[in-house]
PDB file of N, CA and C in Angstrom:
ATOM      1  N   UNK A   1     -11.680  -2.375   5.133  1.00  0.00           N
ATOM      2  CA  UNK A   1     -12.885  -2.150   4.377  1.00  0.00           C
ATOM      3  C   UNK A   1     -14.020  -1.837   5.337  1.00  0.00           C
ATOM      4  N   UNK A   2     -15.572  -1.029   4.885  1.00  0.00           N
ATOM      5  CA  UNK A   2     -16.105  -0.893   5.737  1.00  0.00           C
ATOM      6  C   UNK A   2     -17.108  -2.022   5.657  1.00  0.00           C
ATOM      7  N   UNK A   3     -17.235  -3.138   5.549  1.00  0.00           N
ATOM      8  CA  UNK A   3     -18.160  -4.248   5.383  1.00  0.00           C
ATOM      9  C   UNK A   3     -17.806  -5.169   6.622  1.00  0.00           C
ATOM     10  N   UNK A   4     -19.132  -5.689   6.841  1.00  0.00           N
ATOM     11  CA  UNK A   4     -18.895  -6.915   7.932  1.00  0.00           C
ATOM     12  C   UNK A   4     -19.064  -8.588   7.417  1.00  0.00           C
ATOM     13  N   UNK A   5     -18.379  -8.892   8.328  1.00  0.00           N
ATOM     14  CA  UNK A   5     -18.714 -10.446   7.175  1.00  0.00           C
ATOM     15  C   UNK A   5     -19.851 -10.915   7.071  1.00  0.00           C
ATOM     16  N   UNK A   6     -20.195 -11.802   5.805  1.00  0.00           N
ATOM     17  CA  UNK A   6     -21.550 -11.568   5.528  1.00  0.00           C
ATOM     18  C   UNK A   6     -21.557 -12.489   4.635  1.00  0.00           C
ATOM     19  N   UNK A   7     -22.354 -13.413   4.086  1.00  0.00           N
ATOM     20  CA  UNK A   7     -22.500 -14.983   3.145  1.00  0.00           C
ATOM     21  C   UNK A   7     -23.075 -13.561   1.869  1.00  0.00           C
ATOM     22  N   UNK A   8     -22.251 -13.549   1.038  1.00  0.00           N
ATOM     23  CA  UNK A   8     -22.287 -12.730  -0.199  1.00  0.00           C
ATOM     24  C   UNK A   8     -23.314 -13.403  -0.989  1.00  0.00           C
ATOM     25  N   UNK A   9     -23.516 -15.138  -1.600  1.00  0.00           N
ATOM     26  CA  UNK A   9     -24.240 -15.882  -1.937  1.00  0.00           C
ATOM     27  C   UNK A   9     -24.237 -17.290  -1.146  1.00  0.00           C
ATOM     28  N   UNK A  10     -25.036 -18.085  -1.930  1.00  0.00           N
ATOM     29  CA  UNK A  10     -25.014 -19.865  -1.236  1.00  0.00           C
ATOM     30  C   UNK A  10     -23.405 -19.735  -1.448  1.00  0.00           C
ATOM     31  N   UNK A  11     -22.959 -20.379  -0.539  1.00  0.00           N
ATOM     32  CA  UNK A  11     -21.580 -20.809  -0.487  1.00  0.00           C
ATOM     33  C   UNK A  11     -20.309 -20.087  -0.899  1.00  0.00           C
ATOM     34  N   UNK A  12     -20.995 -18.768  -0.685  1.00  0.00           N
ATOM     35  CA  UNK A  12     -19.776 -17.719  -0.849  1.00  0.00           C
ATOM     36  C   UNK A  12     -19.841 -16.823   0.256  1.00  0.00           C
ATOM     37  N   UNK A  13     -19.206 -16.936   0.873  1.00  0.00           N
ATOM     38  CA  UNK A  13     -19.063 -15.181   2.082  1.00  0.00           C
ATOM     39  C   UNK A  13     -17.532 -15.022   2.296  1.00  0.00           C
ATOM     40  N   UNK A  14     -17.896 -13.689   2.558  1.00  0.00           N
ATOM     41  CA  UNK A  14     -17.008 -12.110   2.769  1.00  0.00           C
ATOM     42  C   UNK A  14     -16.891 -12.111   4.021  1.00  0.00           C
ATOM     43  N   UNK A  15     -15.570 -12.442   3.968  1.00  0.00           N
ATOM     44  CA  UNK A  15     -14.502 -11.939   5.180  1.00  0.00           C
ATOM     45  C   UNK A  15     -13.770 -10.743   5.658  1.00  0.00           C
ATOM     46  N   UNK A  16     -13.973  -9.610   6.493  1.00  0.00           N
ATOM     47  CA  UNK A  16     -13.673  -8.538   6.138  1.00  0.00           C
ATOM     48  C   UNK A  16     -11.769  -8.753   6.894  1.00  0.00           C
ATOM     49  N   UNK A  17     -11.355  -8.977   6.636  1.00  0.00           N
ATOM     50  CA  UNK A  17      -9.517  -9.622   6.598  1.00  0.00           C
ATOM     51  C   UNK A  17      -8.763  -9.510   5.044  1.00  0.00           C
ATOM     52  N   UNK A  18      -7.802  -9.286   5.332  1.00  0.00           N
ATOM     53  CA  UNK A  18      -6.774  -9.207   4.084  1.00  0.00           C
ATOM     54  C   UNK A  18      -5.888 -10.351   4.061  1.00  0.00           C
ATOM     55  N   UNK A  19      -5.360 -11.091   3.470  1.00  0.00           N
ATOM     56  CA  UNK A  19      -4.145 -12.221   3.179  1.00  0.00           C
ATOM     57  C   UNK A  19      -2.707 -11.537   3.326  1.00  0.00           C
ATOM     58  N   UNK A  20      -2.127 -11.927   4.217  1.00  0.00           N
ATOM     59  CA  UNK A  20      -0.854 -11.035   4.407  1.00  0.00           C
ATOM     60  C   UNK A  20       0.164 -12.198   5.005  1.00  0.00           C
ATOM     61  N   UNK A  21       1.542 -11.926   5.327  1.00  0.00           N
ATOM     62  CA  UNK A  21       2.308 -12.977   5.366  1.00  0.00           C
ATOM     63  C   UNK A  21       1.945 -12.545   7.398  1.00  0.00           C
ATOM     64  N   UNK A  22       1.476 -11.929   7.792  1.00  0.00           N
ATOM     65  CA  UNK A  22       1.326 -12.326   9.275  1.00  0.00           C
ATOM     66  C   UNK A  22      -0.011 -11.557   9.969  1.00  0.00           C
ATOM     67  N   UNK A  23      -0.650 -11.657  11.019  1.00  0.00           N
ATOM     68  CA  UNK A  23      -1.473 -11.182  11.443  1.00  0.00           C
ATOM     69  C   UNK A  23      -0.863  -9.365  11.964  1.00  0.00           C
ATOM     70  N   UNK A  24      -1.796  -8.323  11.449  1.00  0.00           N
ATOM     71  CA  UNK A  24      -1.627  -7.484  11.516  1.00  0.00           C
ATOM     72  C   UNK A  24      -2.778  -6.337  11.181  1.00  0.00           C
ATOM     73  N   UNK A  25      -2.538  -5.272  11.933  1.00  0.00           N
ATOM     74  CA  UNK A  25      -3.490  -4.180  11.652  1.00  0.00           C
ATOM     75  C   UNK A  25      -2.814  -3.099  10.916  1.00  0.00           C
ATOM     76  N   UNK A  26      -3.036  -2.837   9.697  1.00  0.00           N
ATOM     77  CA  UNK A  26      -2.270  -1.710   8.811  1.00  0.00           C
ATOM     78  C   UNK A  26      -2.508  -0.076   8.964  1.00  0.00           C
ATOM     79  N   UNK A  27      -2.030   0.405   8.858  1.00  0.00           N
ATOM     80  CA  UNK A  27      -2.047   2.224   9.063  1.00  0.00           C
ATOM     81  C   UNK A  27      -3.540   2.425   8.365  1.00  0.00           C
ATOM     82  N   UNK A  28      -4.310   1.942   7.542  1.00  0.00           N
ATOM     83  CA  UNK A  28      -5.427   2.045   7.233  1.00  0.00           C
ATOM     84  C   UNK A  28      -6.687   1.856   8.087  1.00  0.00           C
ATOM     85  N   UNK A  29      -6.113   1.220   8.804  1.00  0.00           N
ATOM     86  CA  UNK A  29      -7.135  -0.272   9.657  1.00  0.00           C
ATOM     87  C   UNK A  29      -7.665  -1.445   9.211  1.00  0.00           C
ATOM     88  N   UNK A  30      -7.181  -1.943   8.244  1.00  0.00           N
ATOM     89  CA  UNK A  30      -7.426  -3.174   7.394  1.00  0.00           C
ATOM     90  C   UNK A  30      -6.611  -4.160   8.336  1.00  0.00           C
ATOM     91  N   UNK A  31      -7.681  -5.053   8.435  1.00  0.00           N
ATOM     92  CA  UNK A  31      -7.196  -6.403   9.193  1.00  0.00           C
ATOM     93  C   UNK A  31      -6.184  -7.427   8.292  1.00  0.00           C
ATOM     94  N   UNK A  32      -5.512  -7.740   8.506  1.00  0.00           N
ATOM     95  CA  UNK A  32      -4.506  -8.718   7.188  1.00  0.00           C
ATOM     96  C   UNK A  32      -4.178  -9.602   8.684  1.00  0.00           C
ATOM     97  N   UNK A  33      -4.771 -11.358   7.948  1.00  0.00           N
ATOM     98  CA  UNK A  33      -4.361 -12.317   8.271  1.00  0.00           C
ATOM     99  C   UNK A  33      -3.507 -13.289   7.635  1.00  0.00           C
ATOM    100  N   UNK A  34      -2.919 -14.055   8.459  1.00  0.00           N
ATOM    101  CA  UNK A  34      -2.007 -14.807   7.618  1.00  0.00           C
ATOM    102  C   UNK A  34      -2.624 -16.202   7.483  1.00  0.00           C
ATOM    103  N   UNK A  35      -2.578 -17.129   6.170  1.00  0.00           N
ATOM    104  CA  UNK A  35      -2.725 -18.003   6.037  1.00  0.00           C
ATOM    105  C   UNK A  35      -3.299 -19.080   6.898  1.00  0.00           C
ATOM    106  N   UNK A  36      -2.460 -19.410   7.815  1.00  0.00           N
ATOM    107  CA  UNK A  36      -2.572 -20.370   8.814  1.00  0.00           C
ATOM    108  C   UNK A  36      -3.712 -19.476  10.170  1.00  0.00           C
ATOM    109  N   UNK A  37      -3.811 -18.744  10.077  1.00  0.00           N
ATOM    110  CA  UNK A  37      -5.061 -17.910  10.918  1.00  0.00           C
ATOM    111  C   UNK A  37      -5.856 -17.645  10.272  1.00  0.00           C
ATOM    112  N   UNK A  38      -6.455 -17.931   9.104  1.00  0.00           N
ATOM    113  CA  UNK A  38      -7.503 -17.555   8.419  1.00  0.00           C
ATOM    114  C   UNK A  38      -8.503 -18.982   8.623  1.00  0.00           C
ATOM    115  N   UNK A  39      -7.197 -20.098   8.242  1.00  0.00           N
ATOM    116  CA  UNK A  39      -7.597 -21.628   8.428  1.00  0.00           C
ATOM    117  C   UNK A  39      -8.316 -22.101   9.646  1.00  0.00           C
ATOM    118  N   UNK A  40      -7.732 -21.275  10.402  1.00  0.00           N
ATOM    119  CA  UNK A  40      -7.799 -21.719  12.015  1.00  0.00           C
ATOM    120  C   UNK A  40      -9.088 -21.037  12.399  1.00  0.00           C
ATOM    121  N   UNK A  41      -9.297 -19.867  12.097  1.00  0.00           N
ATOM    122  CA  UNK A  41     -10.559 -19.108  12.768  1.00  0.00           C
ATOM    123  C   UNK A  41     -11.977 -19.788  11.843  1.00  0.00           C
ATOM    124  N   UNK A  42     -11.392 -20.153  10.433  1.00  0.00           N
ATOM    125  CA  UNK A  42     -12.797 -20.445   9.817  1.00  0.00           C
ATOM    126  C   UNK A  42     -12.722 -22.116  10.090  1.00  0.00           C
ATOM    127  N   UNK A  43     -11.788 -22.747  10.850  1.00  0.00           N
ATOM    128  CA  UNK A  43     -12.260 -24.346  11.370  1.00  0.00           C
ATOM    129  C   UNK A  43     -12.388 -24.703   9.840  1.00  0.00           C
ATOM    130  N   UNK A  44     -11.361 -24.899   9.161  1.00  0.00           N
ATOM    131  CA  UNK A  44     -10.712 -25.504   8.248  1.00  0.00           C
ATOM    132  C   UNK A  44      -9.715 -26.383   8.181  1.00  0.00           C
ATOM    133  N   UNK A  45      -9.488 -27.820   7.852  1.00  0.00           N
ATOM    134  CA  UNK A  45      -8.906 -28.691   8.246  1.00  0.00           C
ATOM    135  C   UNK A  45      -7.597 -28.901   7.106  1.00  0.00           C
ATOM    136  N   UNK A  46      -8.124 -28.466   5.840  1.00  0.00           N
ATOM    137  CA  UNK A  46      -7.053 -28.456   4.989  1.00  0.00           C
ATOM    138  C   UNK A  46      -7.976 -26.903   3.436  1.00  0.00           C
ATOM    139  N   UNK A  47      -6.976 -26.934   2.602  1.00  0.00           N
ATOM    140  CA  UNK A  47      -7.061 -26.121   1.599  1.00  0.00           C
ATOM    141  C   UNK A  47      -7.269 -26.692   0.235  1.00  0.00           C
ATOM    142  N   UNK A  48      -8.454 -26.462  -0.599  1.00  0.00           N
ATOM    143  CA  UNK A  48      -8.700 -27.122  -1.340  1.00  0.00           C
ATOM    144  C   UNK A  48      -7.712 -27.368  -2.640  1.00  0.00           C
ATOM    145  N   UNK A  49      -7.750 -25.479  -2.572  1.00  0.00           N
ATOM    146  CA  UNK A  49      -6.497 -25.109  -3.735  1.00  0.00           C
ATOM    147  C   UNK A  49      -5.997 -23.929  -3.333  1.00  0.00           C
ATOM    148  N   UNK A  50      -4.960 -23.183  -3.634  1.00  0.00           N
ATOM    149  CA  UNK A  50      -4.374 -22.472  -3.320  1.00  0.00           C
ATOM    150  C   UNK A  50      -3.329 -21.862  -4.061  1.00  0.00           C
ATOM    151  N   UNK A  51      -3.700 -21.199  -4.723  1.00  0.00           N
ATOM    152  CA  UNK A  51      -2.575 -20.797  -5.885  1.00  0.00           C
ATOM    153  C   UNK A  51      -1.710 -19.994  -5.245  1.00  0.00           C
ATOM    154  N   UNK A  52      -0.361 -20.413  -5.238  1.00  0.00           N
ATOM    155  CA  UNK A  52       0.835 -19.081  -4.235  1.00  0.00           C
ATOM    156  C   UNK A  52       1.222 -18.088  -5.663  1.00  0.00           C
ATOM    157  N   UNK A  53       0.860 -18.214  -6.618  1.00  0.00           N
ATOM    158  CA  UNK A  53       0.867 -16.933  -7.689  1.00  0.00           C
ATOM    159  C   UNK A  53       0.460 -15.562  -7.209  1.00  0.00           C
ATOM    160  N   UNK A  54      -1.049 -16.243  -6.772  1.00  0.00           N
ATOM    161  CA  UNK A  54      -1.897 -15.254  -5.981  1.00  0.00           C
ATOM    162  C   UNK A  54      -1.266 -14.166  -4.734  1.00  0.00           C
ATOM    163  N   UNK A  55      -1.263 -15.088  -4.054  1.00  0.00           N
ATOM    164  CA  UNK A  55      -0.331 -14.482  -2.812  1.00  0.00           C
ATOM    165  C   UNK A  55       0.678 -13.535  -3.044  1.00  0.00           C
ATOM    166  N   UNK A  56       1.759 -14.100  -3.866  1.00  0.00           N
ATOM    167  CA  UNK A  56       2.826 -13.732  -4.256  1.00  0.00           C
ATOM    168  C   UNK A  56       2.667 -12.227  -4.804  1.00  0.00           C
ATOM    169  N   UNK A  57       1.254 -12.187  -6.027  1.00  0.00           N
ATOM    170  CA  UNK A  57       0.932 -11.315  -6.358  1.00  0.00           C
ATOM    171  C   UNK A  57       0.264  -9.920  -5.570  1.00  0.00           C
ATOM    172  N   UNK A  58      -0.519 -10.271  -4.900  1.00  0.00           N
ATOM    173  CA  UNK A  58      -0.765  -9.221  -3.413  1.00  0.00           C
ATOM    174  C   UNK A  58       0.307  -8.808  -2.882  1.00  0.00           C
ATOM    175  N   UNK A  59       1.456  -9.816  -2.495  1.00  0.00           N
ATOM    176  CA  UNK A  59       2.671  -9.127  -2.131  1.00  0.00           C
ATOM    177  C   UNK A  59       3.081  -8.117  -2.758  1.00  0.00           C
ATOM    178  N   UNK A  60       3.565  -8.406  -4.376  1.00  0.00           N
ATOM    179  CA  UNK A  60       4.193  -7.735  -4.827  1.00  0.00           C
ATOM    180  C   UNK A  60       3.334  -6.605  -5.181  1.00  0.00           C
ATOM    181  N   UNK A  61       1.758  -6.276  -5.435  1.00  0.00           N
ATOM    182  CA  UNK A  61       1.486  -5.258  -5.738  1.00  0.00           C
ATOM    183  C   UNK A  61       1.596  -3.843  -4.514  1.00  0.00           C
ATOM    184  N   UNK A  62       1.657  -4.987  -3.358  1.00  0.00           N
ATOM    185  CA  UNK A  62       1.470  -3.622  -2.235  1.00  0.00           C
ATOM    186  C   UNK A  62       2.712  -3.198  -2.149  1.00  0.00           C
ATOM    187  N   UNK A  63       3.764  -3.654  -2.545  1.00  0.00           N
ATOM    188  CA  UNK A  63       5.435  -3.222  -2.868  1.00  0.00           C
ATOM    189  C   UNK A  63       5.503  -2.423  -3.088  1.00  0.00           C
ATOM    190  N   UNK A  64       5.200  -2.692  -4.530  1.00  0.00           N
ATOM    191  CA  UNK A  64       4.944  -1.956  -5.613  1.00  0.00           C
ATOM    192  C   UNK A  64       4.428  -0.464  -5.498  1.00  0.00           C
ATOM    193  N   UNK A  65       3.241  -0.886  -4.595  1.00  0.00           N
ATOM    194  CA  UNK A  65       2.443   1.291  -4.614  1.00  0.00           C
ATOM    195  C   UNK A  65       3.502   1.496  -3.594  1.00  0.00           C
ATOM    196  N   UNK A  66       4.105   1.137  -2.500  1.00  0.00           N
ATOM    197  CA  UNK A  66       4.506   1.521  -1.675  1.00  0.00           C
ATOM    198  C   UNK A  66       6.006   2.474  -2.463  1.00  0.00           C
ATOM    199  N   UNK A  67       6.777   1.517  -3.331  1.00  0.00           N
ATOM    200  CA  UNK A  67       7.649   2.101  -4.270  1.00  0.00           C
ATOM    201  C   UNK A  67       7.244   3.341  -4.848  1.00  0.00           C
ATOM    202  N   UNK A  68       6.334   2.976  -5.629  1.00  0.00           N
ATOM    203  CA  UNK A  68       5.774   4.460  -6.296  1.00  0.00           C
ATOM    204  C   UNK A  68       5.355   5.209  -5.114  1.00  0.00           C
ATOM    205  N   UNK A  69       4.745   5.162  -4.296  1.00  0.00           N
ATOM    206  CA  UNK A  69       4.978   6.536  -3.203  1.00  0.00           C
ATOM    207  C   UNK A  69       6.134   7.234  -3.345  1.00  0.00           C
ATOM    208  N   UNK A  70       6.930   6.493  -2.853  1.00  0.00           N
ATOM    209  CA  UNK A  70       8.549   6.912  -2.538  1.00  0.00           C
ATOM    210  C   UNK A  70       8.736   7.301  -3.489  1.00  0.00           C
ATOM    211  N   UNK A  71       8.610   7.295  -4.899  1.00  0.00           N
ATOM    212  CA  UNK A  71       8.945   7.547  -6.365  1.00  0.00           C
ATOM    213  C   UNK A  71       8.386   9.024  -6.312  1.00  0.00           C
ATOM    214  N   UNK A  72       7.075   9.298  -6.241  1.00  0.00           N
ATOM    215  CA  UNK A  72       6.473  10.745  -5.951  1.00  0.00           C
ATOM    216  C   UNK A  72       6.853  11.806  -5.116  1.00  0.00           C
ATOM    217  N   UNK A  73       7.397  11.185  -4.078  1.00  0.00           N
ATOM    218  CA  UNK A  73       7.833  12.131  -3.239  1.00  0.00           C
ATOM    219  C   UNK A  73       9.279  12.463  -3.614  1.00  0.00           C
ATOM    220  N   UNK A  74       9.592  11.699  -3.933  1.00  0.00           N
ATOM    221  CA  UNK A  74      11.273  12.172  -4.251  1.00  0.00           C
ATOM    222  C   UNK A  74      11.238  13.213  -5.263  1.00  0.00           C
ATOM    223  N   UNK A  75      10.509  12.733  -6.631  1.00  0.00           N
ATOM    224  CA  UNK A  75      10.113  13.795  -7.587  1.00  0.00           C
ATOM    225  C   UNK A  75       9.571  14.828  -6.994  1.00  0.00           C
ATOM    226  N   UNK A  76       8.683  14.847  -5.787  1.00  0.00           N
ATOM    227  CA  UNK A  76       7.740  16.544  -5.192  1.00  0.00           C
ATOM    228  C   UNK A  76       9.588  16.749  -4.815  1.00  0.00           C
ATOM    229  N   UNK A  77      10.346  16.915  -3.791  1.00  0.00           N
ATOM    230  CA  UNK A  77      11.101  16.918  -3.402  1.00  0.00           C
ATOM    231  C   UNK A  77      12.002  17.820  -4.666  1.00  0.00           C
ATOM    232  N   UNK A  78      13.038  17.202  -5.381  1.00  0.00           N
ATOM    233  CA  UNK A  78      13.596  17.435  -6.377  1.00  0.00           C
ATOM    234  C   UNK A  78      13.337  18.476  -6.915  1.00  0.00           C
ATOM    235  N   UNK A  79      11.617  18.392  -7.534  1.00  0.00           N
ATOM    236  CA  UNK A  79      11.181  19.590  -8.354  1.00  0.00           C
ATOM    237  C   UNK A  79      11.205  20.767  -7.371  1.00  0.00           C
ATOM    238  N   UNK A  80      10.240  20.923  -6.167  1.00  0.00           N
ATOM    239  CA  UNK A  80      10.733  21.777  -5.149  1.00  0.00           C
ATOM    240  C   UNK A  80      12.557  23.100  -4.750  1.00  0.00           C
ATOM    241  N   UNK A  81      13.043  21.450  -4.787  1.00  0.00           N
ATOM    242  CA  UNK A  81      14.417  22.017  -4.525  1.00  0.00           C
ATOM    243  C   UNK A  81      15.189  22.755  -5.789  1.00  0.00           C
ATOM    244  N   UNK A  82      14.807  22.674  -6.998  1.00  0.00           N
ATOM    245  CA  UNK A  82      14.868  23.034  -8.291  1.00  0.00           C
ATOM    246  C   UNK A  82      14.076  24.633  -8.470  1.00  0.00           C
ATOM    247  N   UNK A  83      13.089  24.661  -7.990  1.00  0.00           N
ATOM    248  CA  UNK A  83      12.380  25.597  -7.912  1.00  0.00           C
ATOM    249  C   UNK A  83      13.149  26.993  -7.163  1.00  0.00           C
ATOM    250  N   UNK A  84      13.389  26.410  -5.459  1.00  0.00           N
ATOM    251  CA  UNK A  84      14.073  27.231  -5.150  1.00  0.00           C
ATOM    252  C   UNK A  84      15.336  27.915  -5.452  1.00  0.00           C
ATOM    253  N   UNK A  85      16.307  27.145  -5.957  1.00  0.00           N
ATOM    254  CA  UNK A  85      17.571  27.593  -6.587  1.00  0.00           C
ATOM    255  C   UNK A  85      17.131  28.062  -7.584  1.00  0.00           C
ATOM    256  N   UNK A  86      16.116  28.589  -8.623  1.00  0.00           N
ATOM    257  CA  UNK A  86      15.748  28.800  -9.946  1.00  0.00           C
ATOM    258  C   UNK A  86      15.544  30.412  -9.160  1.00  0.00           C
ATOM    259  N   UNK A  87      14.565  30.608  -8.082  1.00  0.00           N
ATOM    260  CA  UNK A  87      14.365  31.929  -7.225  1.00  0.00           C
ATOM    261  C   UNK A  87      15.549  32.241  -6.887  1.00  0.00           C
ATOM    262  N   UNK A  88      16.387  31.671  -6.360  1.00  0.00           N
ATOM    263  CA  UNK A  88      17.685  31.981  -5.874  1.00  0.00           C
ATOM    264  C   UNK A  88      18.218  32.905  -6.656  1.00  0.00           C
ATOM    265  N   UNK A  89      18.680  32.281  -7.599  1.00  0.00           N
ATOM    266  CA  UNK A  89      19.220  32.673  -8.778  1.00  0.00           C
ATOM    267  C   UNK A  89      18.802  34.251  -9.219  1.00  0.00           C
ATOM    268  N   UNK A  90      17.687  34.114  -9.520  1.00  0.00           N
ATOM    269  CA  UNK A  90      16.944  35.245 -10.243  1.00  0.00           C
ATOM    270  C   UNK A  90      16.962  36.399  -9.019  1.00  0.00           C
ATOM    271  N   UNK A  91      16.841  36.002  -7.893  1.00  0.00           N
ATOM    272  CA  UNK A  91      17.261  36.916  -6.772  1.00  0.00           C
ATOM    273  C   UNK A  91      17.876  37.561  -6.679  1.00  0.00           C
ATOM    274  N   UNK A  92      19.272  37.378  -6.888  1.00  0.00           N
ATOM    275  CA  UNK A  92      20.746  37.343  -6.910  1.00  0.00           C
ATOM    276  C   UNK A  92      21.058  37.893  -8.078  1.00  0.00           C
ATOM    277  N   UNK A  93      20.505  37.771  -9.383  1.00  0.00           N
ATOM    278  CA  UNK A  93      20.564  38.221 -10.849  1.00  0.00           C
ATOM    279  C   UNK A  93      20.364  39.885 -10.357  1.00  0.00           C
ATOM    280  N   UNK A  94      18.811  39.921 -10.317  1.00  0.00           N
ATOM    281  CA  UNK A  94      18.107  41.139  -9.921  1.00  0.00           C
ATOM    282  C   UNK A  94      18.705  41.985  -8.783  1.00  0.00           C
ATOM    283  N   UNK A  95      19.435  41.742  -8.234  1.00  0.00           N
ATOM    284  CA  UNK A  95      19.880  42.308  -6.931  1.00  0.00           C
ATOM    285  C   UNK A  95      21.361  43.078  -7.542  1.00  0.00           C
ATOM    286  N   UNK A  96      21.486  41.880  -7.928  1.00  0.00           N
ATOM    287  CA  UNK A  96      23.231  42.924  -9.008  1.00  0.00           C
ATOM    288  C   UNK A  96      22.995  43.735  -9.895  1.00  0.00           C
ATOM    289  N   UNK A  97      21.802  43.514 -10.461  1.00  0.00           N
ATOM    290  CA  UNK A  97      21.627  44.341 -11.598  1.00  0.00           C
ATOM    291  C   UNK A  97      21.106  45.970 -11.022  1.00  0.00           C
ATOM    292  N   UNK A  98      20.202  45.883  -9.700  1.00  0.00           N
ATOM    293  CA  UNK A  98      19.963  47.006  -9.416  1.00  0.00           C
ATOM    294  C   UNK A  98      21.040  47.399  -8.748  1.00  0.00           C
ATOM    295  N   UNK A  99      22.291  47.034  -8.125  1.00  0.00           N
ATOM    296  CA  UNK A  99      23.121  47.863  -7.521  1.00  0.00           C
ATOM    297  C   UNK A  99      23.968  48.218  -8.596  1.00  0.00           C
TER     298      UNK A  99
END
């Protein structure tokens, strides 16, 4: 994100980090920390609450687009390769017909 961290209100601030199962820098440049390094840098001794729904759910949505990528491209792909044999064809039609 392009934001720096910053106390959003009284007792709320913005961390510019993502929740991820390990410390990492993504092809985006989004910082994703893991759990136990988020704790550690903000000098946190324990977690008040913590819903692993949550988590779980970030996981699975970035799956998820990552799937549907792959889903799009296969379809560009396919339709492509469909395309060309459709020219092929008609190539080959037209070519007999004029000889």
């Amino acid at each position: 994100m392009k934001k720096d961290d910053h106390m959003h209100r009284r007792n709320m601030y913005f961390h510019n980090a993502g929740l991820w199962h390990e410390d990492m820098t993504k092809k985006n440049k989004w910082q994703m920390k893991s759990l136990s390094s988020i704790i550690k840098v903000l000098g946190h001794m324990k977690v008040r609450q913590l819903r692993q729904e949550n988590v779980v759910q970030l996981y699975k949505a970035d799956t998820s687009a990552a799937i549907a990528a792959v889903v799009v491209v296969v379809v560009v792909v396919v339709v492509v390769v469909v395309v060309v044999v459709v020219v092929v064809v008609v190539v080959v039609v037209v070519a007999a017909a004029v000889m």
